[in-house]
Protein backbone atom coordinates (compact mmCIF):
# COMPACT_ATOMS: atom_id res chain seq x y z
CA UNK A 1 73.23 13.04 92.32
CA UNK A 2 76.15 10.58 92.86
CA UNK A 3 73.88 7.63 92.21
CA UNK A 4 72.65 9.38 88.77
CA UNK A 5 76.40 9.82 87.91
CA UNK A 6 77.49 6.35 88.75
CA UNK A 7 74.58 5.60 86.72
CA UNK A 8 75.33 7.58 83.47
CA UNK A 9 79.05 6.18 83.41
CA UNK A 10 77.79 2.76 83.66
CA UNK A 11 74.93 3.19 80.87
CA UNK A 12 78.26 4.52 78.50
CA UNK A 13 80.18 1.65 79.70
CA UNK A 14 77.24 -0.79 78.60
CA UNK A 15 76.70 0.92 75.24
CA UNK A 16 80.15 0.84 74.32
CA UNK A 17 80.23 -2.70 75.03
CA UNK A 18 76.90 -3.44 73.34
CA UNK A 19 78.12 -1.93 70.17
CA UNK A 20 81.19 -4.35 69.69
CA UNK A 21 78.59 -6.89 70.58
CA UNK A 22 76.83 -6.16 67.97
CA UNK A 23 79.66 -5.61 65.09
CA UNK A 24 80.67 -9.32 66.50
CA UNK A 25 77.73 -10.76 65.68
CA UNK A 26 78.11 -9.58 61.71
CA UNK A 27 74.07 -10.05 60.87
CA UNK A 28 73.15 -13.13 62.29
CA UNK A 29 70.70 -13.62 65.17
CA UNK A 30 71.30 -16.40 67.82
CA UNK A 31 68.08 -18.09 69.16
CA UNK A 32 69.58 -18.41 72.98
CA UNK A 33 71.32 -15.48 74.12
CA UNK A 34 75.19 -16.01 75.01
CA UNK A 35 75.94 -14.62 78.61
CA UNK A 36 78.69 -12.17 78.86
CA UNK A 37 81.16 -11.41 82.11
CA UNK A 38 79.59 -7.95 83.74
CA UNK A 39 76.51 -7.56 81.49
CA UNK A 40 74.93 -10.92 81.92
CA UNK A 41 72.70 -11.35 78.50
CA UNK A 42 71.80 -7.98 78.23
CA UNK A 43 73.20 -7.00 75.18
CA UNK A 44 71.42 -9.53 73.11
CA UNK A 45 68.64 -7.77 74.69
CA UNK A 46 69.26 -4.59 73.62
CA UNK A 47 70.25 -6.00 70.35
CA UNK A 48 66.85 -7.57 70.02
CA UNK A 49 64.68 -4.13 71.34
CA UNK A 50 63.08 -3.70 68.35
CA UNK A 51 62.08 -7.53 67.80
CA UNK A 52 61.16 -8.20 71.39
CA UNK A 53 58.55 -10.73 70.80
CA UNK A 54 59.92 -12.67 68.43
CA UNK A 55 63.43 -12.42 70.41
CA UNK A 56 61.43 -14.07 73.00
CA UNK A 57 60.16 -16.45 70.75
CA UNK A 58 63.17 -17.71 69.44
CA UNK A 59 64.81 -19.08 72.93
CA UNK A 60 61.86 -20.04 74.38
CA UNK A 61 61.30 -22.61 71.58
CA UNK A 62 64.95 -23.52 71.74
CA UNK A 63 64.89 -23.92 75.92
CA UNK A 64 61.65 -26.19 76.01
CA UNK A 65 59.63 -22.72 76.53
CA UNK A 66 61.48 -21.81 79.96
CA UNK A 67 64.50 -20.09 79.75
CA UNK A 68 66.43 -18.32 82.84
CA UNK A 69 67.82 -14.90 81.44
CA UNK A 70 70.74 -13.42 83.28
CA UNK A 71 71.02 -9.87 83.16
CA UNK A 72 74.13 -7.99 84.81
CA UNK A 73 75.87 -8.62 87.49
CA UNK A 74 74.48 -7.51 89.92
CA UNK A 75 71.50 -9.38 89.47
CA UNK A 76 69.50 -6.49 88.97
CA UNK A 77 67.84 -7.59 85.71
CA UNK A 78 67.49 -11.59 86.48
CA UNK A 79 64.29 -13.05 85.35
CA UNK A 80 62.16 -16.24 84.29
CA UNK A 81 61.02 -15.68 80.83
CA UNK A 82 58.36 -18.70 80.21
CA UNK A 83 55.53 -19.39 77.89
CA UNK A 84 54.56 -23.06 79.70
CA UNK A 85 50.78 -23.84 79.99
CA UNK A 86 51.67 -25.87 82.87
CA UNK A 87 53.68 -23.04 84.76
CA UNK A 88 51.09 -19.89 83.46
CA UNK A 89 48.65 -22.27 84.87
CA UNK A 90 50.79 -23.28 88.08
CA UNK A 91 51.68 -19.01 88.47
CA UNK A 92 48.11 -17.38 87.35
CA UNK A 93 45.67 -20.22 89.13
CA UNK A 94 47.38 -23.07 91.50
CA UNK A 95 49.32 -21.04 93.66
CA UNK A 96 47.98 -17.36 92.63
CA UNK A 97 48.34 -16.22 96.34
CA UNK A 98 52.17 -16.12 95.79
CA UNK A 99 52.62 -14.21 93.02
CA UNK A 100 51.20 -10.71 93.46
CA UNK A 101 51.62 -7.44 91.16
CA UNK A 102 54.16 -6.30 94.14
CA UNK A 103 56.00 -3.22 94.72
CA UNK A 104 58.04 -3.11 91.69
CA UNK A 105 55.33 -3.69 89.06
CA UNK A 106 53.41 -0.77 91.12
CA UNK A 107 56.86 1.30 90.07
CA UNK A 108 56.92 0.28 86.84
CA UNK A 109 53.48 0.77 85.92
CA UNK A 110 53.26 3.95 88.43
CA UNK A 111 51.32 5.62 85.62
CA UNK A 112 48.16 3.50 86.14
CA UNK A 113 48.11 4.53 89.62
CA UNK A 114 46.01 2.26 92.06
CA UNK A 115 43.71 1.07 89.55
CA UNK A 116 42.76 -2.57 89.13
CA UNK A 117 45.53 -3.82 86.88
CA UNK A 118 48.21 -2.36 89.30
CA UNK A 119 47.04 -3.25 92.51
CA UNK A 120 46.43 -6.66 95.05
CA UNK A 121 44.64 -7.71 97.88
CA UNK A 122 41.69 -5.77 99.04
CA UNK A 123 41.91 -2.73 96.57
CA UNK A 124 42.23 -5.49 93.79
CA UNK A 125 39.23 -6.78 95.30
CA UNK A 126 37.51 -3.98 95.59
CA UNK A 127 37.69 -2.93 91.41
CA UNK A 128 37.09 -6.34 90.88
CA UNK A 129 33.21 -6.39 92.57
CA UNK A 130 32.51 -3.25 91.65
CA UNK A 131 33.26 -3.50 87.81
CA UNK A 132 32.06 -6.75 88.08
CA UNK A 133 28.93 -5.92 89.42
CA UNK A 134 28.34 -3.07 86.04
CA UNK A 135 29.33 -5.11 83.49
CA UNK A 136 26.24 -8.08 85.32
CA UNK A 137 23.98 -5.70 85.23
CA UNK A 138 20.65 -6.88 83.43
CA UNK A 139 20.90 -3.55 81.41
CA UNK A 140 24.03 -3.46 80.63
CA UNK A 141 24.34 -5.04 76.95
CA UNK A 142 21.71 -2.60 76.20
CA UNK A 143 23.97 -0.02 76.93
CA UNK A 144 26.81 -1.83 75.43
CA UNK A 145 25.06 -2.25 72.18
CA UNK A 146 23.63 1.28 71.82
CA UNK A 147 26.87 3.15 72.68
CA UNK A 148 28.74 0.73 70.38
CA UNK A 149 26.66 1.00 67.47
CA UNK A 150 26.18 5.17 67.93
CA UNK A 151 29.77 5.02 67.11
CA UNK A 152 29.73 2.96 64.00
CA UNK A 153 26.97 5.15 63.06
CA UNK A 154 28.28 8.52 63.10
CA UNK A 155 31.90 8.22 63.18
CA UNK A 156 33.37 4.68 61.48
CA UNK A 157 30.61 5.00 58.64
CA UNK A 158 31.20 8.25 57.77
CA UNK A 159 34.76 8.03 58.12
CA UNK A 160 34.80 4.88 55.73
CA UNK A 161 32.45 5.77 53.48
CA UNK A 162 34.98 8.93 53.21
CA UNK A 163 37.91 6.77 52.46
CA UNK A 164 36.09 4.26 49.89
CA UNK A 165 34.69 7.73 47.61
CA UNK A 166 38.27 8.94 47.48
CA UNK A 167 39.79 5.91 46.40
CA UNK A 168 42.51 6.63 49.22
CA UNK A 169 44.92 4.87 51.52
CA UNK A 170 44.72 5.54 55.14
CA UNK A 171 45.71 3.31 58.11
CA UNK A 172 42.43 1.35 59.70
CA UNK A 173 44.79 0.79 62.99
CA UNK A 174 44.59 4.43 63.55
CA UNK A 175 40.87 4.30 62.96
CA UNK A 176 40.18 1.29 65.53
CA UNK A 177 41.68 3.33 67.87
CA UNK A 178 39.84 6.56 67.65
CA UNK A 179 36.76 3.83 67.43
CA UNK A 180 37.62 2.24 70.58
CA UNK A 181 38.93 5.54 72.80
CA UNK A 182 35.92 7.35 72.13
CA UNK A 183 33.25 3.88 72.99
CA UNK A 184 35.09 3.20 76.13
CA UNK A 185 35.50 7.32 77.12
CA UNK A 186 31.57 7.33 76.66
CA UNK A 187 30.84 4.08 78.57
CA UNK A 188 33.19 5.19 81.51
CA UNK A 189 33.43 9.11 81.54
CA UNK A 190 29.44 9.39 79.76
CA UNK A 191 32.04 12.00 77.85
CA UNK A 192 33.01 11.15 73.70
CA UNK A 193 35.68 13.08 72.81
CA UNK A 194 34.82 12.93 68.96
CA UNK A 195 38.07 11.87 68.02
CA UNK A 196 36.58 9.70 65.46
CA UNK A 197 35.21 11.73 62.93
CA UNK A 198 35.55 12.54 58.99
CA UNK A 199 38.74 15.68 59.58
CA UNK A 200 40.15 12.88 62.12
CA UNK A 201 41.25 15.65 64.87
CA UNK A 202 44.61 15.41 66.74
CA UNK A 203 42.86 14.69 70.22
CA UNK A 204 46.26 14.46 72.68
CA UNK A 205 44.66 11.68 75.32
CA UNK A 206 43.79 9.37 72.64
CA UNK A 207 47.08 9.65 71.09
CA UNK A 208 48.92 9.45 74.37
CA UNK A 209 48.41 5.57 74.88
CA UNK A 210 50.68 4.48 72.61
CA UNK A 211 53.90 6.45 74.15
CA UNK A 212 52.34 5.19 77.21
CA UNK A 213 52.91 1.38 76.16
CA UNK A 214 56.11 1.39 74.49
CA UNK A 215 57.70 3.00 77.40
CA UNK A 216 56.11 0.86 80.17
CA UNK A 217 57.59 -2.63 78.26
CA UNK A 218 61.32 -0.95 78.16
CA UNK A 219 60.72 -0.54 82.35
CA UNK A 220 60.29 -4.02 82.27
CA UNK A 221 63.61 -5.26 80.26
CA UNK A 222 65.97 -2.67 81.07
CA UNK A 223 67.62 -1.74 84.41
CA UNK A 224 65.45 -0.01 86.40
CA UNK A 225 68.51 2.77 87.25
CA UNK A 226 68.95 2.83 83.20
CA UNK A 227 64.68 4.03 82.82
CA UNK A 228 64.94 6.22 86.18
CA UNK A 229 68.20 7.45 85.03
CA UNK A 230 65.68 8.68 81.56
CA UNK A 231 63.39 10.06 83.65
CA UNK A 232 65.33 12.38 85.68
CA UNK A 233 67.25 14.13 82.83
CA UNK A 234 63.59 13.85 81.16
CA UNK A 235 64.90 12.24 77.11
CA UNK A 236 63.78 9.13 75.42
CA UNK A 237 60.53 6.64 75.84
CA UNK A 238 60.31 8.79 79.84
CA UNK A 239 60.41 12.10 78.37
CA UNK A 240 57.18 10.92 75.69
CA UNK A 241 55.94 8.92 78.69
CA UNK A 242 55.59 12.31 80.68
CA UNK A 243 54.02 13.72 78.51
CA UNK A 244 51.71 10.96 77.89
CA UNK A 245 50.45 11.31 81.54
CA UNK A 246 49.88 14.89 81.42
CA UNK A 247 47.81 14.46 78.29
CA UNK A 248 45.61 11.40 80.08
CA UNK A 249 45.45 13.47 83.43
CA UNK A 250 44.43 16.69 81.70
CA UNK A 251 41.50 14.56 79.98
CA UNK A 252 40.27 12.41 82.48
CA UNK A 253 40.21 15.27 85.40
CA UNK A 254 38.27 17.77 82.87
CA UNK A 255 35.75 14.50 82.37
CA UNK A 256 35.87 13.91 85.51
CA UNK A 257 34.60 17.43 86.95
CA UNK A 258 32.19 17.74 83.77
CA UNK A 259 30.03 14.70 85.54
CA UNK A 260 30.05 15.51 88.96
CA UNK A 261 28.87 18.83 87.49
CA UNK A 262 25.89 17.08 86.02
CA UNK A 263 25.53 14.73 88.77
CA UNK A 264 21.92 15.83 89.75
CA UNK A 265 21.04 15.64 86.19
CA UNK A 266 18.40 12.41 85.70
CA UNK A 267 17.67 12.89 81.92
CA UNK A 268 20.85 10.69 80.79
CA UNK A 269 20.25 7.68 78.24
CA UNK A 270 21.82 5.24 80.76
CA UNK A 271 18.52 5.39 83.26
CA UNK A 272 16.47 2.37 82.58
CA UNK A 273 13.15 2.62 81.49
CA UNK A 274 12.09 -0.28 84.47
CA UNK A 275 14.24 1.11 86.95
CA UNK A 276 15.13 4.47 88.60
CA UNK A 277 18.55 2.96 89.14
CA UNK A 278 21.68 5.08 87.41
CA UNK A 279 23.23 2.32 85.37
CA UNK A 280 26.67 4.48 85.13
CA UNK A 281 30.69 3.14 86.57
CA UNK A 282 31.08 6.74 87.48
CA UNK A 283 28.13 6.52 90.11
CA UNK A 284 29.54 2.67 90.66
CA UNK A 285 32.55 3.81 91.73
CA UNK A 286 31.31 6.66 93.94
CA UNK A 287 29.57 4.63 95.68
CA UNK A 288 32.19 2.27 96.42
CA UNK A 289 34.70 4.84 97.62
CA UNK A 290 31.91 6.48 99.75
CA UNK A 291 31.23 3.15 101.57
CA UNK A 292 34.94 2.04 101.94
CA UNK A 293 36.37 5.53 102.56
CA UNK A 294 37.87 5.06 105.75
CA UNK A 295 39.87 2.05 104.77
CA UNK A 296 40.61 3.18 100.80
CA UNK A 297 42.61 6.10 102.84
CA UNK A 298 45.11 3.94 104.37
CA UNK A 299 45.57 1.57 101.58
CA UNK A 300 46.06 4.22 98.42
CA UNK A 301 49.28 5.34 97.58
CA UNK A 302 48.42 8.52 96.96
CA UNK A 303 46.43 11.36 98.40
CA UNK A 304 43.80 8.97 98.56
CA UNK A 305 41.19 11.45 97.54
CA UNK A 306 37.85 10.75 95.34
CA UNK A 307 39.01 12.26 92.24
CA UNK A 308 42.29 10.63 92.23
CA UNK A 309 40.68 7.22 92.88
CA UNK A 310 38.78 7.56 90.33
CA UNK A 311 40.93 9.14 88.02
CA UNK A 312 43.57 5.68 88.42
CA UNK A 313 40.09 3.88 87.96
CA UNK A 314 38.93 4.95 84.72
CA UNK A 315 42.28 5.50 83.22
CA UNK A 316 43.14 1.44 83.89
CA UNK A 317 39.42 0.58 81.89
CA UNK A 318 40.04 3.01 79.04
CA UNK A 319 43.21 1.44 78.56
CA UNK A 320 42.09 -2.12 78.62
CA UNK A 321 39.34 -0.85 76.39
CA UNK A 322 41.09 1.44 73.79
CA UNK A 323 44.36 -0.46 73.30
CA UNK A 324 43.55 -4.59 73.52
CA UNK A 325 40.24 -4.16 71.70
CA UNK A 326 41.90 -2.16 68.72
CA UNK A 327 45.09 -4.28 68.48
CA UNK A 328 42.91 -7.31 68.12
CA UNK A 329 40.51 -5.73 65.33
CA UNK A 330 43.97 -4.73 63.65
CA UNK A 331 45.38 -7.71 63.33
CA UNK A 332 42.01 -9.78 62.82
CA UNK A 333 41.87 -7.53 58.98
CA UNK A 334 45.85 -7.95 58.59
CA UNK A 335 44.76 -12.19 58.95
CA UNK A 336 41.69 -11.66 56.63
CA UNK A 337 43.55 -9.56 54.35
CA UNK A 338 45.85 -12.79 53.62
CA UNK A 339 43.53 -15.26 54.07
CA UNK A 340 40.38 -14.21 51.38
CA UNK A 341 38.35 -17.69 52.01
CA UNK A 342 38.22 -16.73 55.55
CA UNK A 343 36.45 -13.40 54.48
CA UNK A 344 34.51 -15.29 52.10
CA UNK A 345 32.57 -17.79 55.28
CA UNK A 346 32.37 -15.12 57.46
CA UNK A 347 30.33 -12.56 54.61
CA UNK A 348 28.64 -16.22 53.80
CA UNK A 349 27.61 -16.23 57.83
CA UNK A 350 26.39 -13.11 57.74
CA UNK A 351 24.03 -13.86 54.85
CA UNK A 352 23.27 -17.40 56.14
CA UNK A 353 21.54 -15.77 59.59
CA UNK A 354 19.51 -12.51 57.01
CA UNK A 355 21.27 -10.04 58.93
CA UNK A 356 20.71 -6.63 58.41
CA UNK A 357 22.74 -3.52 58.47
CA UNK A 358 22.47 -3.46 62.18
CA UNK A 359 24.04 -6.03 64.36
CA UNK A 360 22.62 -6.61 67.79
CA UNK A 361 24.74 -7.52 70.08
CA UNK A 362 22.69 -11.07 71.04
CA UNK A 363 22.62 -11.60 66.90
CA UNK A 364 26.61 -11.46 67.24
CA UNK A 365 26.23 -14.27 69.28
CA UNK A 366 25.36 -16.50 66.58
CA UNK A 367 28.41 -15.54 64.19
CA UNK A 368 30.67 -18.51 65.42
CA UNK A 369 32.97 -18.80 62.24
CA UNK A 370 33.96 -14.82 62.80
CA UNK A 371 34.28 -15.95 66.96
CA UNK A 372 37.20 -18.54 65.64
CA UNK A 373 38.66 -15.98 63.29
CA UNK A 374 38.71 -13.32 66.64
CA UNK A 375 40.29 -16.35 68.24
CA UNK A 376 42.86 -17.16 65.95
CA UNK A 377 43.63 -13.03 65.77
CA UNK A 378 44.06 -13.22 69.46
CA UNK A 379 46.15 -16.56 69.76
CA UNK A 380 49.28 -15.30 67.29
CA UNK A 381 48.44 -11.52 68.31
CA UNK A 382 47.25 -10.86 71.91
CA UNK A 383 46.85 -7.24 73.06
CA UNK A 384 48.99 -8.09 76.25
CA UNK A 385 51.99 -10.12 75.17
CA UNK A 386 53.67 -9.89 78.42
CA UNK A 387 52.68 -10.72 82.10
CA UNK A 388 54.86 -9.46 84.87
CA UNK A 389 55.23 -11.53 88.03
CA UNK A 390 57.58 -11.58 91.07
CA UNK A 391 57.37 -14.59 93.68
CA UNK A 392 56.56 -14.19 96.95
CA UNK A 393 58.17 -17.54 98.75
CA UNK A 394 60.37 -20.25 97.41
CA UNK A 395 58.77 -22.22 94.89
CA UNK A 396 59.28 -24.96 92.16
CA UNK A 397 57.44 -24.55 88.68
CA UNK A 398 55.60 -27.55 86.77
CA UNK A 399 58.61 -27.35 84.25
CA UNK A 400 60.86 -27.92 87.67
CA UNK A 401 62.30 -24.53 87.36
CA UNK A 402 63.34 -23.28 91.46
CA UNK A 403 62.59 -19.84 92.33
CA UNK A 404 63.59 -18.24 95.07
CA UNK A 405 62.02 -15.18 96.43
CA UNK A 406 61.39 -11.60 94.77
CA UNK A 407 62.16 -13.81 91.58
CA UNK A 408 61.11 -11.68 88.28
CA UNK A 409 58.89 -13.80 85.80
CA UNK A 410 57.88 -12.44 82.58
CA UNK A 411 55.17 -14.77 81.13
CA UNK A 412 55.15 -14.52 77.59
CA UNK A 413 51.40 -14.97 75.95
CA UNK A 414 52.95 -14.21 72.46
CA UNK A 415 55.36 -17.15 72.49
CA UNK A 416 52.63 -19.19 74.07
CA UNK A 417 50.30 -18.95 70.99
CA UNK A 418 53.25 -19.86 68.54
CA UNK A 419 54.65 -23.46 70.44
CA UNK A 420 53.90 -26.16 67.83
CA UNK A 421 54.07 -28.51 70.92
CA UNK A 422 50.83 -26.80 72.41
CA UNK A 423 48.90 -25.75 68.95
CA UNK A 424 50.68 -28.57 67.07
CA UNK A 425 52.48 -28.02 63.48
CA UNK A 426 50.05 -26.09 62.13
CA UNK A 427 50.38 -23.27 64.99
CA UNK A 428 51.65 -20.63 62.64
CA UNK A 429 48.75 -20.63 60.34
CA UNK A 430 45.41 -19.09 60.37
CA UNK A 431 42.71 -21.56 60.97
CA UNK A 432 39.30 -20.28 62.39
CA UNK A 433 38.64 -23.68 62.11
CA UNK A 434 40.23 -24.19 65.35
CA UNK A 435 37.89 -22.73 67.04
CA UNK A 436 34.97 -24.80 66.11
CA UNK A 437 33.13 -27.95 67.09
CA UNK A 438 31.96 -30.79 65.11
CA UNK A 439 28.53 -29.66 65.99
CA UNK A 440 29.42 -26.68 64.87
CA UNK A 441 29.77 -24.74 68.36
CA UNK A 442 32.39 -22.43 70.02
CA UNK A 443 35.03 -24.65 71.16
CA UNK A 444 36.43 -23.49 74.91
CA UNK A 445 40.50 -23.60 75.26
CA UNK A 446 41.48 -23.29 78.88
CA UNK A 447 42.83 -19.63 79.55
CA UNK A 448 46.57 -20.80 80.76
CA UNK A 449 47.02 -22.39 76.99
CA UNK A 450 44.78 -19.27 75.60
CA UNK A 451 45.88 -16.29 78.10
CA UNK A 452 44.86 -13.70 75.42
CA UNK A 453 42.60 -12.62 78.39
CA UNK A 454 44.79 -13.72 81.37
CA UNK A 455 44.06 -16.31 83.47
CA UNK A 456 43.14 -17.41 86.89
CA UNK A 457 41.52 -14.73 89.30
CA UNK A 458 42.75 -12.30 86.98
CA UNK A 459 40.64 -13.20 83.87
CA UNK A 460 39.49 -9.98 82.14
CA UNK A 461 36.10 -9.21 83.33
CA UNK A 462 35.58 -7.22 80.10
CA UNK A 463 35.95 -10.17 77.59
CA UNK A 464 32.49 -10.56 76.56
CA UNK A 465 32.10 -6.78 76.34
CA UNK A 466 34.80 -7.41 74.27
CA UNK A 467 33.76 -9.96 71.86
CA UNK A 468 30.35 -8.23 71.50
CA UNK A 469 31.97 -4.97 70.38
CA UNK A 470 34.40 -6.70 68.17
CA UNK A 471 32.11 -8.95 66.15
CA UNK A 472 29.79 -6.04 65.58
CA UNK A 473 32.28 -3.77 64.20
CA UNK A 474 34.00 -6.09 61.85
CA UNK A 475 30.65 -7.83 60.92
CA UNK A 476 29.57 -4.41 59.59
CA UNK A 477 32.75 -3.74 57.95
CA UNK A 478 33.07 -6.96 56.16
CA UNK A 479 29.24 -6.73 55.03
CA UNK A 480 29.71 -3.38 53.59
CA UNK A 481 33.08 -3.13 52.31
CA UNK A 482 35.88 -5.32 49.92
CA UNK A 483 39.31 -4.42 51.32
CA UNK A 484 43.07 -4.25 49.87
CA UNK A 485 46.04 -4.29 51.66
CA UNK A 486 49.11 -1.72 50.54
CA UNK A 487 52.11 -3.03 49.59
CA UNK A 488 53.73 -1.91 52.53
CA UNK A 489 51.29 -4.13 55.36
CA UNK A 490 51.28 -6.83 53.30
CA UNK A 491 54.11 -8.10 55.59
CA UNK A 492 53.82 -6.32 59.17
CA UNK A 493 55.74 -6.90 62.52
CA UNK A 494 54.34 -6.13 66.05
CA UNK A 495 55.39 -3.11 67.77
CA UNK A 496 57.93 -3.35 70.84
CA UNK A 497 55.68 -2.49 73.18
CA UNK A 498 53.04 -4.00 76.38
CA UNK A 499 50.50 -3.80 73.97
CA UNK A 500 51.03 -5.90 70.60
CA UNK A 501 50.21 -2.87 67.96
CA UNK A 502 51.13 -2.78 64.08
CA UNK A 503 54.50 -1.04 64.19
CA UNK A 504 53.83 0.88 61.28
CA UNK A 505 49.80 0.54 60.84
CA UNK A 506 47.67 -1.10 58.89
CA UNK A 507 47.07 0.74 55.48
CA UNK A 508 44.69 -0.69 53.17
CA UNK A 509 42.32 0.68 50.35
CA UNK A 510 38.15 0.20 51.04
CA UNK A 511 35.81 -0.53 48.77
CA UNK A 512 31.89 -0.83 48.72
CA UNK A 513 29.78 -3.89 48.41
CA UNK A 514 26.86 -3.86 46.74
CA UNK A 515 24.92 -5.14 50.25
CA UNK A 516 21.45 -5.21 48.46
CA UNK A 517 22.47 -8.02 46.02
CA UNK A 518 24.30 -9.75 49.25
């Protein structure tokens, strides 16, 4: 209780302080943060909450993109902030061994439980083979393709088609998401909630991710007392955050005991037609657990039972699946929206190849122009702006930055995208172009100058799946539909949060093409 009080008198001490901060600074914004006596830099941070990327972006291309922020006193909120190819590289790849997710990224993420984004060694190891080892499968894209377009087919269709007949505005960030939460819950859980669908239901898991992401990117710029200190009295981003959790648990358990219900059941869609073989993560990860119990007991942090392995399991994919994939889409359409020639070459693709209404997910392939424009979406937008690192052993970056150990490092993928010195003067606009060869082929950018997907050992296993879905959902709605922006997204700022989201949605206005004379 003492350390909650001592906590809650320092908190008012900060605010008070932060607020003549902020009347000193009478409007303006400066790019490097000035470093006060007690509080370090933090108020500037606080100042900056709700602009945390571009805050980010602003010192980081005034300090040669490394910059050492100083937090309070106590040294409690110390960190490397960089965007450097050469140290992502040098921390992601080089020397990956000392830089593990470590004990306080496990706190700070504890939601996610042990699943593959929160965890190192041999459970990391473990989630990596065994997704892996799904997503190689020589069925798999089969799967992919028929699950994805299912979805497009009765729920985005309808849902559009509703919106273009009324003439109405709605937000298409909001419909991405139900898209993507209900593809990955039926490629992970064989379970779609329907969340996607012409009424547009309130389903409580699917809404629970965001909550979930703007609260676990405060726990990594605030104090961790200040965030625990939330927590216990239950009010602000914790309070929505534990709710968020009950919502996920109370979905993913019910899905959860609905398949092992049906787990003798040999009639599902997933069974190949060449092989008796159960093509399903759920029986993946069964197996796995089964064959590794013993030692999965004394490495999990929890009760280390089956259903709370794979609970942590699926919840880590359906994130990765719901929120990156959506947030990309979202801003991809914001880009298009201001850039109409763009639109133009990618509708011209589509006719160039004779595609029809259906896109396969090996006809995607061929759609390089839209492959640059995903690019471009994920260079100034990606999902996951923000890596969180903590050294292991002393160690001295590319940029000649020293750390010593249990050093913080936050490296930011936003800022990265936006250096002129690494994309050159042109960085800020929207060039698919980019992307492309002179013999008109995908062009490859190593991952620690492109970490939209991470990099190193860490790469996202699920960025083809990735790709594939993308391209076939905004190949259909580009073929089918003209699109106009509302005044109000015409200029749009990324949300404050782990995940890059429109802060206030994307609202446009859909209309139908006449696809017969196209």
């Amino acid at each position: 209780m003492k350390e909650y009080w001592r906590c809650g008198v320092a908190m008012v001490a900060f605010l008070i302080f932060s607020f003549c901060y902020i009347r000193s600074m009478k409007g303006g914004r400066k790019r490097i943060p000035r470093k006060w006596a007690v509080v370090g830099m933090l108020p500037a941070l606080i100042h900056n909450a709700y602009r945390i990327h571009e805050f980010f972006n602003d010192f980081l291309k005034e300090s040669g993109g490394t910059f050492e922020f100083k937090g309070l006193v106590s040294g409690s909120l110390d960190m490397l902030i960089t965007c450097d190819p050469a140290n992502i590289h040098h921390i992601l790849s080089r020397n990956f061994s000392n830089y593990p997710k470590g004990p306080e990224f496990r706190e700070i993420f504890d939601v996610l439980g042990d699943g593959i984004f929160n965890v190192d060694s041999f459970l990391w190891e473990l989630h990596r083979k065994t997704t892996l080892s799904f997503f190689n499968h020589p069925h798999f894209h089969t799967l992919l393709e028929t699950n994805v377009w299912h979805k497009v087919e009765k729920g985005l269709l309808p849902v559009l088609d509703c919106f273009a007949e009324q003439r109405v505005e709605f937000d298409l960030q909001d419909i991405f998401q139900r898209f993507t939460f209900d593809s990955i819950s039926k490629l992970v859980l064989d379970h779609d909630p329907g969340s996607l669908c012409v009424d547009l239901p309130y389903v409580p898991c699917e809404k629970a991710f965001n909550p979930m992401v703007d609260a676990l990117l405060y726990r990594n710029i605030i104090p961790q007392s200040f965030w625990k200190l939330q927590r216990w009295l239950g009010i602000g981003k914790e309070k929505k955050l534990i709710q968020a959790s009950r919502d996920l648990d109370e979905f993913i358990y019910h899905a959860i005991t609905l398949r092992q219900q049906n787990q003798n059941n040999n009639t599902h869609p997933w069974l190949s037609a060449e092989s008796e073989e159960d093509l399903s993560l759920f029986t993946a990860y069964v197996k796995t657990y089964d064959h590794n119990k013993e030692q999965l007991q004394t490495v999990l942090t929890t009760n280390g039972s089956l259903v709370k392995f794979l609970r942590d399991t699926f919840l880590n994919i359906m994130f990765a699946g719901r929120d990156t994939t959506s947030s990309t889409l979202t801003w991809l359409f914001y880009l298009l929206a201001h850039n109409p020639s763009v639109q133009a070459r990618i509708r011209d693709e589509i006719i160039e190849h004779k595609f029809l209404l259906f896109f396969k997910a090996q006809e995607c392939q061929k759609l390089v122009y839209l492959h640059g424009a995903l690019c471009e979406a994920l260079r100034l937008f990606p999902p996951v702006a923000i890596e969180h690192k903590v050294s292991a052993e002393m160690d001295v970056l590319p940029s000649g930055h020293r750390l010593k150990p249990n050093t913080r490092i936050l490296l930011s993928f936003y800022s990265t995208g936006r250096m002129s010195e690494i994309w050159g003067e042109d960085c800020m606009e929207f060039k698919p172009e980019r992307w492309i060869s002179s013999r008109g082929r995908i062009k490859h950018e190593p991952s620690y100058k492109f970490p939209a997907f991470n990099a190193g050992a860490r790469t996202c296993l699920g960025k083809d799946m990735a790709f594939i879905q993308m391209k076939m959902v905004a190949a259909t709605i580009l073929q089918r539909y003209h699109f106009q922006l509302h005044q109000d997204s015409h200029s749009i700022s990324p949300s404050d949060s782990v995940v890059i989201q429109a802060k206030h949605g994307l609202k446009l206005k859909l209309t139908k093409r006449n696809t017969t004379a196209a």
